[in-house]
C-alpha atoms as a PDB file:
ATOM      1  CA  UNK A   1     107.267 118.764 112.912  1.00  0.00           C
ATOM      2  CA  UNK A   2     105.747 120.038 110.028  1.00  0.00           C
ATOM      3  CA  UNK A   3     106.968 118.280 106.904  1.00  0.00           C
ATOM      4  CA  UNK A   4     109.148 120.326 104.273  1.00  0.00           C
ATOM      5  CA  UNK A   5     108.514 118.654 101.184  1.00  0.00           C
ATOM      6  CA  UNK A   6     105.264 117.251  99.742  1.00  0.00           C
ATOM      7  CA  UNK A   7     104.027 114.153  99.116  1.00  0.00           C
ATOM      8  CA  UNK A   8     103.286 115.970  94.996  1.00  0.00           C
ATOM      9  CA  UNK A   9     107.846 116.666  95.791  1.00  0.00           C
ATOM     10  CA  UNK A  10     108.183 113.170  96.084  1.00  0.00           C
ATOM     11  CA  UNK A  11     106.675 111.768  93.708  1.00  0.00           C
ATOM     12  CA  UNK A  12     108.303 113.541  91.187  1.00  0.00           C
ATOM     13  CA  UNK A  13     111.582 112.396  92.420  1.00  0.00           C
ATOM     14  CA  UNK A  14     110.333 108.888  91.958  1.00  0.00           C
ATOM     15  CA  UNK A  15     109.178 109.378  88.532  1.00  0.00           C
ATOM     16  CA  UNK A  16     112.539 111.498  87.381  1.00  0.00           C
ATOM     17  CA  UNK A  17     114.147 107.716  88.618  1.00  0.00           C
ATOM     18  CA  UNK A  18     111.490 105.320  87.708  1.00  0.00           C
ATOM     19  CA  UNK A  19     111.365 107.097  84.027  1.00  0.00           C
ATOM     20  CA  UNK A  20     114.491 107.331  83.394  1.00  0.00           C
ATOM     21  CA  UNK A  21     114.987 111.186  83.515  1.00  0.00           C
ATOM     22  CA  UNK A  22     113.099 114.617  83.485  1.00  0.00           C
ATOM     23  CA  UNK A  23     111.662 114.558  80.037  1.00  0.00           C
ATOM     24  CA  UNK A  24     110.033 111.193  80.479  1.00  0.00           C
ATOM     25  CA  UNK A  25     109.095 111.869  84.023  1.00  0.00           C
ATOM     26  CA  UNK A  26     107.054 115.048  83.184  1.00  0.00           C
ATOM     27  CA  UNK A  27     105.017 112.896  80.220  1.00  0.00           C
ATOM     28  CA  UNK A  28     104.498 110.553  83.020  1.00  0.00           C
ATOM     29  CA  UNK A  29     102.720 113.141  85.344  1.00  0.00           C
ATOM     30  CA  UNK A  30     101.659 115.222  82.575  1.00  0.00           C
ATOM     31  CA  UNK A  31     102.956 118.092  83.824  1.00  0.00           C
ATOM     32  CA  UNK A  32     105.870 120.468  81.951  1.00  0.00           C
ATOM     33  CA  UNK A  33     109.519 119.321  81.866  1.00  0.00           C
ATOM     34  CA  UNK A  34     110.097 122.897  84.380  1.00  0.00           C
ATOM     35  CA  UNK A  35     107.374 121.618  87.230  1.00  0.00           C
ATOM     36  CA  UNK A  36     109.521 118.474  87.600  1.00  0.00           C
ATOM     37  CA  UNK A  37     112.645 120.071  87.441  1.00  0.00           C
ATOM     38  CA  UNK A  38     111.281 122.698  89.837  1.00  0.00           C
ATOM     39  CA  UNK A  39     110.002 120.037  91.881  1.00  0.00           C
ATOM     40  CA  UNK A  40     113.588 117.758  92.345  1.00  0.00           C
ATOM     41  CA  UNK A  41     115.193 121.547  93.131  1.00  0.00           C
ATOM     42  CA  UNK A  42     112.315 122.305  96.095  1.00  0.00           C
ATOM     43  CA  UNK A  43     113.679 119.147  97.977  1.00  0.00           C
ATOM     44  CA  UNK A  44     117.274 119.899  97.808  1.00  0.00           C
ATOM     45  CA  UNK A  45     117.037 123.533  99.524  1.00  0.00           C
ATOM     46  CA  UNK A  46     114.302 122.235 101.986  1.00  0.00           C
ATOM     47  CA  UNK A  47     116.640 119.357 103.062  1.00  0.00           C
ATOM     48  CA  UNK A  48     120.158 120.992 102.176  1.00  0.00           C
ATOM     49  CA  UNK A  49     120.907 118.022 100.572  1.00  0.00           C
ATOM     50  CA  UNK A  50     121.825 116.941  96.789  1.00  0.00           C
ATOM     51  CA  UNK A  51     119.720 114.653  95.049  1.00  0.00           C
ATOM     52  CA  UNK A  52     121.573 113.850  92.060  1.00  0.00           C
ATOM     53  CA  UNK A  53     124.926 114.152  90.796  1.00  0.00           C
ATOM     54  CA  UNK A  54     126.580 114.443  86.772  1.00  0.00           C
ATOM     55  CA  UNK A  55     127.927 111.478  85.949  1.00  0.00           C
ATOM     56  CA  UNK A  56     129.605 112.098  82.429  1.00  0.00           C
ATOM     57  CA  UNK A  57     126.338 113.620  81.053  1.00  0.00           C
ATOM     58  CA  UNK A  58     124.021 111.441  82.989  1.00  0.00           C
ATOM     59  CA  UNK A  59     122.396 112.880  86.178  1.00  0.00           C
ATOM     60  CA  UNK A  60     122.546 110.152  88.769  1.00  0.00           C
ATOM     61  CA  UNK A  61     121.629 109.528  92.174  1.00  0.00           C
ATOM     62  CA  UNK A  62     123.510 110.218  94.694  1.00  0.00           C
ATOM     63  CA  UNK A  63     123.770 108.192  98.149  1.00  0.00           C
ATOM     64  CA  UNK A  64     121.497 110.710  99.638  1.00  0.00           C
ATOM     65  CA  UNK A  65     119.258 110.618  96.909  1.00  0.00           C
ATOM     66  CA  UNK A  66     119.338 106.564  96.962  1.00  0.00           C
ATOM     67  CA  UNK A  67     118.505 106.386 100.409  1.00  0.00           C
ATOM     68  CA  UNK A  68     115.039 109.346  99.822  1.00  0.00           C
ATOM     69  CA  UNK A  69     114.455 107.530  96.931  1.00  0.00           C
ATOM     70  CA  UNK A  70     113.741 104.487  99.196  1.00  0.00           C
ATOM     71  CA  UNK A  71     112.197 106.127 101.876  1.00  0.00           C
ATOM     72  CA  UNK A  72     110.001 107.771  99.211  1.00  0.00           C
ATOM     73  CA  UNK A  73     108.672 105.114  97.674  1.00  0.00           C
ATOM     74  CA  UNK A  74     107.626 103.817 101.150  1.00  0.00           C
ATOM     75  CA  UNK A  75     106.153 107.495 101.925  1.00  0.00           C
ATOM     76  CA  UNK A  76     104.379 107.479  98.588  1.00  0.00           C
ATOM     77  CA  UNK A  77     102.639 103.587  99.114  1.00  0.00           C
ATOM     78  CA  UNK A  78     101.879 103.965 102.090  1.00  0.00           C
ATOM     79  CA  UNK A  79     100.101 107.483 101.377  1.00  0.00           C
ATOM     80  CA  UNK A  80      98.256 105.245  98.426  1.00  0.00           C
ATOM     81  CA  UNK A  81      97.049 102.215 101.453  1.00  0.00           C
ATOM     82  CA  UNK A  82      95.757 105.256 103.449  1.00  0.00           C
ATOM     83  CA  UNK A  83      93.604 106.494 101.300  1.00  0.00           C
ATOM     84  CA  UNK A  84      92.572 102.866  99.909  1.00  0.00           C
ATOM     85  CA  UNK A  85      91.529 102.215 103.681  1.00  0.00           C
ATOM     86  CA  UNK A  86      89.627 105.580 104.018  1.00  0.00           C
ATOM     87  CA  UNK A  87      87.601 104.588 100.223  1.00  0.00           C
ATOM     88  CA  UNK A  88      86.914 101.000 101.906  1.00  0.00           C
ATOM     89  CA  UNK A  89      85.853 102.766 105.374  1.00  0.00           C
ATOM     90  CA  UNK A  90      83.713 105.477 103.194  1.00  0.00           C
ATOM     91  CA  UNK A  91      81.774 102.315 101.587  1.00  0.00           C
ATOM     92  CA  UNK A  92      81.402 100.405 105.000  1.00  0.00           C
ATOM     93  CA  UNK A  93      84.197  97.873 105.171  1.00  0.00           C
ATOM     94  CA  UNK A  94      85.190  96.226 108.337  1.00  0.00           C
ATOM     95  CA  UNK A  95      88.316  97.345 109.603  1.00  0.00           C
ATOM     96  CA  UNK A  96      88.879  93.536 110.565  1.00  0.00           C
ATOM     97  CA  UNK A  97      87.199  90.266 109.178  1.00  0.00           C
ATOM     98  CA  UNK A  98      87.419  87.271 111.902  1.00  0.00           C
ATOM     99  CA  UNK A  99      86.982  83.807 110.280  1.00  0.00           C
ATOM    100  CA  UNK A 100      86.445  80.361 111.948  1.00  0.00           C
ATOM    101  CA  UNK A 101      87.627  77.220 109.799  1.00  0.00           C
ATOM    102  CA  UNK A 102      87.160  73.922 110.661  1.00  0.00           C
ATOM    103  CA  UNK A 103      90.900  71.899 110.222  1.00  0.00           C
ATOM    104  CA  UNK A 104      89.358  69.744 108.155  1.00  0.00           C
ATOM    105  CA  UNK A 105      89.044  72.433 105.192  1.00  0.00           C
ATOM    106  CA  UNK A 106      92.034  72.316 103.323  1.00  0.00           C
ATOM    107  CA  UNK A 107      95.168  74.224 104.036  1.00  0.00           C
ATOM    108  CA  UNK A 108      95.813  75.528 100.292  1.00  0.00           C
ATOM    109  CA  UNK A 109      92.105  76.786  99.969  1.00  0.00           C
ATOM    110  CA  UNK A 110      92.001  79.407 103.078  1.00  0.00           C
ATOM    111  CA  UNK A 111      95.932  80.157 102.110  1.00  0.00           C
ATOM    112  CA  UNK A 112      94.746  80.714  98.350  1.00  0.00           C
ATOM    113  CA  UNK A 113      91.912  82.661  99.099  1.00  0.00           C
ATOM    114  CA  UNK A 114      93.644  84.700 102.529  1.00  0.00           C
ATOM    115  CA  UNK A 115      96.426  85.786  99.734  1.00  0.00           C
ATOM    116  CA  UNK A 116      94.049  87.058  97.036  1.00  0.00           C
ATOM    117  CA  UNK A 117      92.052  89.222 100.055  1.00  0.00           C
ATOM    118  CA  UNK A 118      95.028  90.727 101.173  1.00  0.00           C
ATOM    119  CA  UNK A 119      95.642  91.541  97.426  1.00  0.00           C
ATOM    120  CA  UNK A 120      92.698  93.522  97.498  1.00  0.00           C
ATOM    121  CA  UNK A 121      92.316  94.601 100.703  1.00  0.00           C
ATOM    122  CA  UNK A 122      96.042  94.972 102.407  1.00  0.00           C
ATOM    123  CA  UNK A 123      94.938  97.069 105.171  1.00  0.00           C
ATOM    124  CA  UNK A 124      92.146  94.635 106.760  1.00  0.00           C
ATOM    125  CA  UNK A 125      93.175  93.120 109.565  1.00  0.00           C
ATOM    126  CA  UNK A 126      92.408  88.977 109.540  1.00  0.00           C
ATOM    127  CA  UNK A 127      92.098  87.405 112.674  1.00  0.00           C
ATOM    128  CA  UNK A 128      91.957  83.444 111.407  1.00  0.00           C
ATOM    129  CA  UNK A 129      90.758  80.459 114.182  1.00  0.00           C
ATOM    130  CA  UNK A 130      91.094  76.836 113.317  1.00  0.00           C
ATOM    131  CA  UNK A 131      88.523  74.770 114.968  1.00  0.00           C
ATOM    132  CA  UNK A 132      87.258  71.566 115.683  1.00  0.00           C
ATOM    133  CA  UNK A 133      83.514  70.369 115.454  1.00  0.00           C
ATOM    134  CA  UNK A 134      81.343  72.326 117.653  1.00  0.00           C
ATOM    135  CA  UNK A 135      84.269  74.876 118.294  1.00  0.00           C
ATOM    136  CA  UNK A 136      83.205  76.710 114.861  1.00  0.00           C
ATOM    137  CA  UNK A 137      79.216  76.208 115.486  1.00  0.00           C
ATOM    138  CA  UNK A 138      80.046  78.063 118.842  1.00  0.00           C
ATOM    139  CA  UNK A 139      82.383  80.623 117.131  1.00  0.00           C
ATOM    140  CA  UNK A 140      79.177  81.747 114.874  1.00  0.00           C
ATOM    141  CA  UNK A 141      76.387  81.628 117.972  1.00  0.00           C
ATOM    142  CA  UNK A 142      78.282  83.512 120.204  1.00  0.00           C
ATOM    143  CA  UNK A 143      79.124  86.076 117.492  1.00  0.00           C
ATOM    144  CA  UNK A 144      82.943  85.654 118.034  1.00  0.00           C
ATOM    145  CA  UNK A 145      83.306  85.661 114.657  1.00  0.00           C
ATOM    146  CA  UNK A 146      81.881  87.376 111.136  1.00  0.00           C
ATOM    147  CA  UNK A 147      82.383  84.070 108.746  1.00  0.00           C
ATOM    148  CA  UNK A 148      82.765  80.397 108.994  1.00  0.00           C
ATOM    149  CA  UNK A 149      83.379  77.519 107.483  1.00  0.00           C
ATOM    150  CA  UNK A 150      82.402  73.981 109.397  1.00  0.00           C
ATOM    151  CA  UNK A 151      80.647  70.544 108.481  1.00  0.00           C
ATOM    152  CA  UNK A 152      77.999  71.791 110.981  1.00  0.00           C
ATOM    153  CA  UNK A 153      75.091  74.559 109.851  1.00  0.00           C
ATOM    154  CA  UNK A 154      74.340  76.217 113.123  1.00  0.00           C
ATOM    155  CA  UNK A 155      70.972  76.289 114.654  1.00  0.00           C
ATOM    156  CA  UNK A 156      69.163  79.560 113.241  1.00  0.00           C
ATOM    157  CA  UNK A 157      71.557  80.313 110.785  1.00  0.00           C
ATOM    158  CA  UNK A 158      71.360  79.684 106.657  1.00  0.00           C
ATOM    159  CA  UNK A 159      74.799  78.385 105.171  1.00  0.00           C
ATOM    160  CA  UNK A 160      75.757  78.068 101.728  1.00  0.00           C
ATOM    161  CA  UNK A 161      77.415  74.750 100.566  1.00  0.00           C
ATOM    162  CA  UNK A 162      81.042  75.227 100.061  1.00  0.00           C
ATOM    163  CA  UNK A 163      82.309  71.854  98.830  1.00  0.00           C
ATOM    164  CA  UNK A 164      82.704  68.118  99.937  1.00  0.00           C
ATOM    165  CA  UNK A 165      85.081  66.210 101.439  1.00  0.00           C
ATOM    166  CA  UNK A 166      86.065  63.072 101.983  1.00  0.00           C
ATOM    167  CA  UNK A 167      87.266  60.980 104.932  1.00  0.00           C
ATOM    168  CA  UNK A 168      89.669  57.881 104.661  1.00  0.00           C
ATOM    169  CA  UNK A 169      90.807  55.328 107.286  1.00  0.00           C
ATOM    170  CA  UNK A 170      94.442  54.998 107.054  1.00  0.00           C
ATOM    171  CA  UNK A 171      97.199  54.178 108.752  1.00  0.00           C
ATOM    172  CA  UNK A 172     100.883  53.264 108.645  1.00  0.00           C
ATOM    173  CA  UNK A 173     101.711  50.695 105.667  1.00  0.00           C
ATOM    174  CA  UNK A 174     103.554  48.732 108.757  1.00  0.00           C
ATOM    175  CA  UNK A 175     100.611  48.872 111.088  1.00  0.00           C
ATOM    176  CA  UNK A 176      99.107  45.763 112.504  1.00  0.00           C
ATOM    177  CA  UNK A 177      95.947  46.039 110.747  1.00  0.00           C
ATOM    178  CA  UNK A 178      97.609  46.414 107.603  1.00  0.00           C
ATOM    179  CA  UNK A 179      99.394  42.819 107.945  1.00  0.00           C
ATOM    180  CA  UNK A 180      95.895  41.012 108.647  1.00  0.00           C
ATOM    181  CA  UNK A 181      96.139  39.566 105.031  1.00  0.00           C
ATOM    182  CA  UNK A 182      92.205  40.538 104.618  1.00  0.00           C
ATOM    183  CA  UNK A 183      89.223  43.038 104.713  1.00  0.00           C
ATOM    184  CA  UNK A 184      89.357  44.982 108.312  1.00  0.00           C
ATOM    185  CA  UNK A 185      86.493  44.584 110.540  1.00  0.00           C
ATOM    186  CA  UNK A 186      85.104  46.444 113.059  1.00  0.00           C
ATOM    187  CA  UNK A 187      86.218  44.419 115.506  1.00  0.00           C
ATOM    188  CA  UNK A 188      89.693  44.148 114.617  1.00  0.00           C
ATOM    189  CA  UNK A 189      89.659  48.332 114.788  1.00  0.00           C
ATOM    190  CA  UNK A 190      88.785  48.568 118.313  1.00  0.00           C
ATOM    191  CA  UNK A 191      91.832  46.117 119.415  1.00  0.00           C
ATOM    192  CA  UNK A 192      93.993  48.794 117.975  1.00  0.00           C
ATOM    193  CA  UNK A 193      94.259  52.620 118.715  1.00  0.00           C
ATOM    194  CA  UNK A 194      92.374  54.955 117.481  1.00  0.00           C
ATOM    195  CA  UNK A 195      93.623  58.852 117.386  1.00  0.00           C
ATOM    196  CA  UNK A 196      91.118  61.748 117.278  1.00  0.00           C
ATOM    197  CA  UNK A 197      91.254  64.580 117.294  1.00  0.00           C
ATOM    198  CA  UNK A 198      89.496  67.130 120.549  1.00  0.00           C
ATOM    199  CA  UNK A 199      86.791  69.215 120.350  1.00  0.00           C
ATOM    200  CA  UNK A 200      88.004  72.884 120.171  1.00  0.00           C
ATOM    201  CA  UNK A 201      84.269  73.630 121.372  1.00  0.00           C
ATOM    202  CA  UNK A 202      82.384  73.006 125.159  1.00  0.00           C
ATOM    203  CA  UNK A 203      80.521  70.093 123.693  1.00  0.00           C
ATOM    204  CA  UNK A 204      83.458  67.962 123.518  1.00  0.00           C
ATOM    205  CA  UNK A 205      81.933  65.728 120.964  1.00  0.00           C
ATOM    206  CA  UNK A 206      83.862  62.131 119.911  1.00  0.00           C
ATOM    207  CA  UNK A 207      82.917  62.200 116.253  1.00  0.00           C
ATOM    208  CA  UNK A 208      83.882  58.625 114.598  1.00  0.00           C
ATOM    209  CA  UNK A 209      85.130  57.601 117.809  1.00  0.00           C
ATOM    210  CA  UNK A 210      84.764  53.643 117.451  1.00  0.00           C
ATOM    211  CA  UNK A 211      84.572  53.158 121.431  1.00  0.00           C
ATOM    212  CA  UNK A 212      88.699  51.957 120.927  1.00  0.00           C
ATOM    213  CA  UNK A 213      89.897  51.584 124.561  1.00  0.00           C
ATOM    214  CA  UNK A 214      93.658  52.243 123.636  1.00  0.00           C
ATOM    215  CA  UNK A 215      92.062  56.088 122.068  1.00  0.00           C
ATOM    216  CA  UNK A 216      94.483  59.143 121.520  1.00  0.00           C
ATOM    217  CA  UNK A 217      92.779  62.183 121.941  1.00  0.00           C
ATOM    218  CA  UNK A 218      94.980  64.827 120.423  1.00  0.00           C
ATOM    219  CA  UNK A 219      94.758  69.038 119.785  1.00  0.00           C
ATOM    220  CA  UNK A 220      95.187  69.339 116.193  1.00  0.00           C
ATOM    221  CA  UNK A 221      94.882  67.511 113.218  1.00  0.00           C
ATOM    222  CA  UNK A 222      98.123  67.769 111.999  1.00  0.00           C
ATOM    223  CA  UNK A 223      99.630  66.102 114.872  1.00  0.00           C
ATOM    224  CA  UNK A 224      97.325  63.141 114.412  1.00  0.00           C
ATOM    225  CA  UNK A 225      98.296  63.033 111.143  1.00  0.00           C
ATOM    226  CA  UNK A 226     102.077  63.210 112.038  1.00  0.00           C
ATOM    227  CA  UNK A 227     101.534  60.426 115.187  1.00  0.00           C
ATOM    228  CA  UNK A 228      99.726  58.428 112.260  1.00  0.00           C
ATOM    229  CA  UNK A 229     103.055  58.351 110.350  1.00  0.00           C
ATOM    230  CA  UNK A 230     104.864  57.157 113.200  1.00  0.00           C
ATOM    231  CA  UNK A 231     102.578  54.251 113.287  1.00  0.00           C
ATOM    232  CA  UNK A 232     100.800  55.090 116.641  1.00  0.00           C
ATOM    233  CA  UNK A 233      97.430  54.730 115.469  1.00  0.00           C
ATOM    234  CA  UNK A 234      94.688  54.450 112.602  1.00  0.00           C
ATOM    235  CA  UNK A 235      92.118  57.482 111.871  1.00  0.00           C
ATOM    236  CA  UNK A 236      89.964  58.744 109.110  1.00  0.00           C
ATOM    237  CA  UNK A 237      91.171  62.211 107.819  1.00  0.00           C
ATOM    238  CA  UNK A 238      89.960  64.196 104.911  1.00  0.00           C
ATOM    239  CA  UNK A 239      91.807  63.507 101.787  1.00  0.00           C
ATOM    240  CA  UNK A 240      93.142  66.725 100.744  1.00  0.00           C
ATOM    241  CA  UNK A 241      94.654  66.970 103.914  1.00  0.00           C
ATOM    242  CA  UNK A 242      97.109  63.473 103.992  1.00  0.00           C
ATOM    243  CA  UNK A 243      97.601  63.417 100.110  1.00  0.00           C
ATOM    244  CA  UNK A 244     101.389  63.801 100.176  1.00  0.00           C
ATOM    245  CA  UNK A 245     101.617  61.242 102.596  1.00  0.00           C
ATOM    246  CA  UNK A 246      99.412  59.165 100.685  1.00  0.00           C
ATOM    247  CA  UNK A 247     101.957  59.344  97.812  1.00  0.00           C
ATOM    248  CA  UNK A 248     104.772  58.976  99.897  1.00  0.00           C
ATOM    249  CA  UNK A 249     103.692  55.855 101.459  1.00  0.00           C
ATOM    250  CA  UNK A 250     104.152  57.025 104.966  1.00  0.00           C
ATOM    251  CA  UNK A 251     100.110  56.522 105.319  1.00  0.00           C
ATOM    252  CA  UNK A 252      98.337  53.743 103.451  1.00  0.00           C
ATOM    253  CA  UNK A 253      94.242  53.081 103.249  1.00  0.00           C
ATOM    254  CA  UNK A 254      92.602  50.599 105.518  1.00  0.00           C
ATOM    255  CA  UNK A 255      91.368  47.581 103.691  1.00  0.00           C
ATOM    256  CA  UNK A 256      88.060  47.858 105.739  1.00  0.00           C
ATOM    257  CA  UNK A 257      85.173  45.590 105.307  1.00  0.00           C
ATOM    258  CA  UNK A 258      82.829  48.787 105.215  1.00  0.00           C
ATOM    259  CA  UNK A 259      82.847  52.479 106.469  1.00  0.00           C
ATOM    260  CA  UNK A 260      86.532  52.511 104.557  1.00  0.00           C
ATOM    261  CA  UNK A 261      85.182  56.297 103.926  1.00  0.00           C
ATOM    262  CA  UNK A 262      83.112  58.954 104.857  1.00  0.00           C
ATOM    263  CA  UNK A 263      81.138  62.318 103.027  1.00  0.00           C
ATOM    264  CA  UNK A 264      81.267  65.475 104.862  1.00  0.00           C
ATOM    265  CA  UNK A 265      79.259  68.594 103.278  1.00  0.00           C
ATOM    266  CA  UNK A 266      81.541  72.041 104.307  1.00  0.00           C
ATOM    267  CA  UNK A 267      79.660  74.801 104.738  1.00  0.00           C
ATOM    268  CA  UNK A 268      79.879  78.392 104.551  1.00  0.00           C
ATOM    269  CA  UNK A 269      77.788  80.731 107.180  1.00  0.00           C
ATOM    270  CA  UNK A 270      77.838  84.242 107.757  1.00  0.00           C
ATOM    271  CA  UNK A 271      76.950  84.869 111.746  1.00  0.00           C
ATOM    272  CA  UNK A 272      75.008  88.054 110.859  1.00  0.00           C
ATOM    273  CA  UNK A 273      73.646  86.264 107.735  1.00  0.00           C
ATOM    274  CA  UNK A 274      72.357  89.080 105.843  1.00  0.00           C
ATOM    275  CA  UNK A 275      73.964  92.021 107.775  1.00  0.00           C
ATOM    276  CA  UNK A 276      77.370  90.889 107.270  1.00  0.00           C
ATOM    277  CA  UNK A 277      79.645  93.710 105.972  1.00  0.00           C
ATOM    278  CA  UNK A 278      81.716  94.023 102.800  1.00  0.00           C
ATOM    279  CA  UNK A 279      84.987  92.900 103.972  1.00  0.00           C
ATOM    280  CA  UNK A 280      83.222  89.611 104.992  1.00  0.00           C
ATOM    281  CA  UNK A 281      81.257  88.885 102.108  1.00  0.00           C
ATOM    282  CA  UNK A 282      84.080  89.538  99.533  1.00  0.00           C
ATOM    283  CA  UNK A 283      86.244  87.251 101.516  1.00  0.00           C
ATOM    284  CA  UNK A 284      83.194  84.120 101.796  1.00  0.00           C
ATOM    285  CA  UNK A 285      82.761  84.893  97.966  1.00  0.00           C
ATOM    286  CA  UNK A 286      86.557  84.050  97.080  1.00  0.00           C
ATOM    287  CA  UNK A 287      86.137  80.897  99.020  1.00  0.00           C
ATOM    288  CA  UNK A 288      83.332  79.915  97.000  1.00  0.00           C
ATOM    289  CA  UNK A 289      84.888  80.772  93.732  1.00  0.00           C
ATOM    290  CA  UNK A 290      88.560  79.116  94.815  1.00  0.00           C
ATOM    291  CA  UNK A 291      86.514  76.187  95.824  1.00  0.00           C
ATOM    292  CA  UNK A 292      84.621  75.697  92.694  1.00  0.00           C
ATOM    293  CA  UNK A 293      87.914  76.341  90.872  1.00  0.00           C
ATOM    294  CA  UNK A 294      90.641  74.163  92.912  1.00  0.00           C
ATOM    295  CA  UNK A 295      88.297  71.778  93.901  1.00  0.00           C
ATOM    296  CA  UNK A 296      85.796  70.878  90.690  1.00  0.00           C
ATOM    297  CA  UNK A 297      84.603  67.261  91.659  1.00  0.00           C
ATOM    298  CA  UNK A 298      83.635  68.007  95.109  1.00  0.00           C
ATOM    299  CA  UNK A 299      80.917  70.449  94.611  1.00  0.00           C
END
């Protein structure tokens, strides 16, 4: 079906609303008071339908009109996305940026920095994978994805330093190492259970596993965290990541005797390092700009 009224048509219906009338309308589209007027009369004999009606001396919209008017803005924005897409094609963007990010990066830094990218770039399809130690290394070798972000710099690749976190044992304020009345030892750690999170990759690494017989080996972080709450176990997790907890007391710091914390470097790597396309550079330079921003004393 071959459309009746143009997409020029519609617009000036939405400035005769958005304006506030004809007069302002036509200073808004620089174009003569008669064009617009011309315009608003071209839809309502294509569609045999009335736009507005007098209300006193006002023209207003009728229910017709309200519900083009809607449908016209849509018409009109989307019309605007397409031909942002086609000037982000016409310069080489990716029609779709895959990303690989370690759960230990913090939550409000990929949200922060996903939200401002779809700001600029609405019609770029994100396809976001949370991993776990080798899982994102993996991610980057076999090419499954155009950016990451790990504690791991994979083998023949150059990554730029993102930020640094830092890992505390904790556990419930009730837990049994908490009553000990003294510094923690190793020793007393392994009588108790440990919780750890598994390997997303093949390598199935145990990173900080303390060789605990009574171990928890658990999918994602956040459930450790949560079974940590309930008391089930002790772990180390990254600080931004158990902070409200922290303050709410539901988790409380190990009083260890040493190792009460641990560094980890986060790193940012491109898996076609210097052939990586637009889409994926613009989003790995917001990460490096929202974590030098949110994020000042861990750089």
């Amino acid at each position: 079906m071959k459309p009746q009224v143009t997409l020029e048509q519609w617009q000036a219906l939405l400035a005769v609303v958005d304006a506030g009338g004809y007069a302002q309308a036509a200073e808004q589209l620089k174009k003569s008071q008669s064009a617009v007027s011309y315009a608003i009369q071209k839809i309502e004999t294509a569609l045999s339908v009335r736009i507005f009606e007098l209300s006193g001396r006002k023209a207003v919209l009728t229910g017709a009109g309200q519900a083009l008017y809607r449908r016209a803005q849509t018409l009109v924005e989307e019309a605007a996305l397409t031909e942002q897409l086609a000037a982000q094609y016409a310069e080489g963007w990716e029609a779709e940026v895959r990303i690989a990010v370690d759960t230990i990066v913090p939550d409000e830094l990929v949200l922060h920095c996903l939200a401002q990218f779809a700001a600029e770039a609405p019609q770029i399809r994100v396809e976001l994978r949370e991993t776990v130690l080798s899982g994102t290394e993996e991610a980057i070798r076999n090419k499954a994805v155009d950016l990451a972000i790990s504690g791991v710099v994979p083998v023949g690749h150059l990554s730029t330093p993102l930020m640094r976190t830092r890992f505390i044992a904790v556990a419930h304020p009730n837990h049994p190492l908490h009553q000990l009345g003294r510094p923690v030892t190793q020793r007393d750690l392994r009588k108790h259970r440990q919780l750890v999170v598994r390997d997303s990759g093949s390598r199935n690494i145990d990173a900080g596993w303390l060789g605990a017989d009574q171990r928890w080996t658990l999918s994602h972080l956040h459930t450790s965290i949560r079974a940590a709450c309930l008391g089930l176990g002790y772990a180390w997790y990254p600080e931004p990541k158990i902070r409200h907890q922290l303050e709410q007391g539901r988790l409380k710091q190990l009083p260890l005797e040493e190792g009460w914390q641990r560094f980890v470097q986060l790193n940012l790597t491109y898996s076609r390092g210097e052939f990586a396309g637009p889409a994926a550079r613009r989003l790995g330079e917001l990460f490096l700009a929202h974590a030098k921003a949110e994020y000042p004393d861990c750089q």
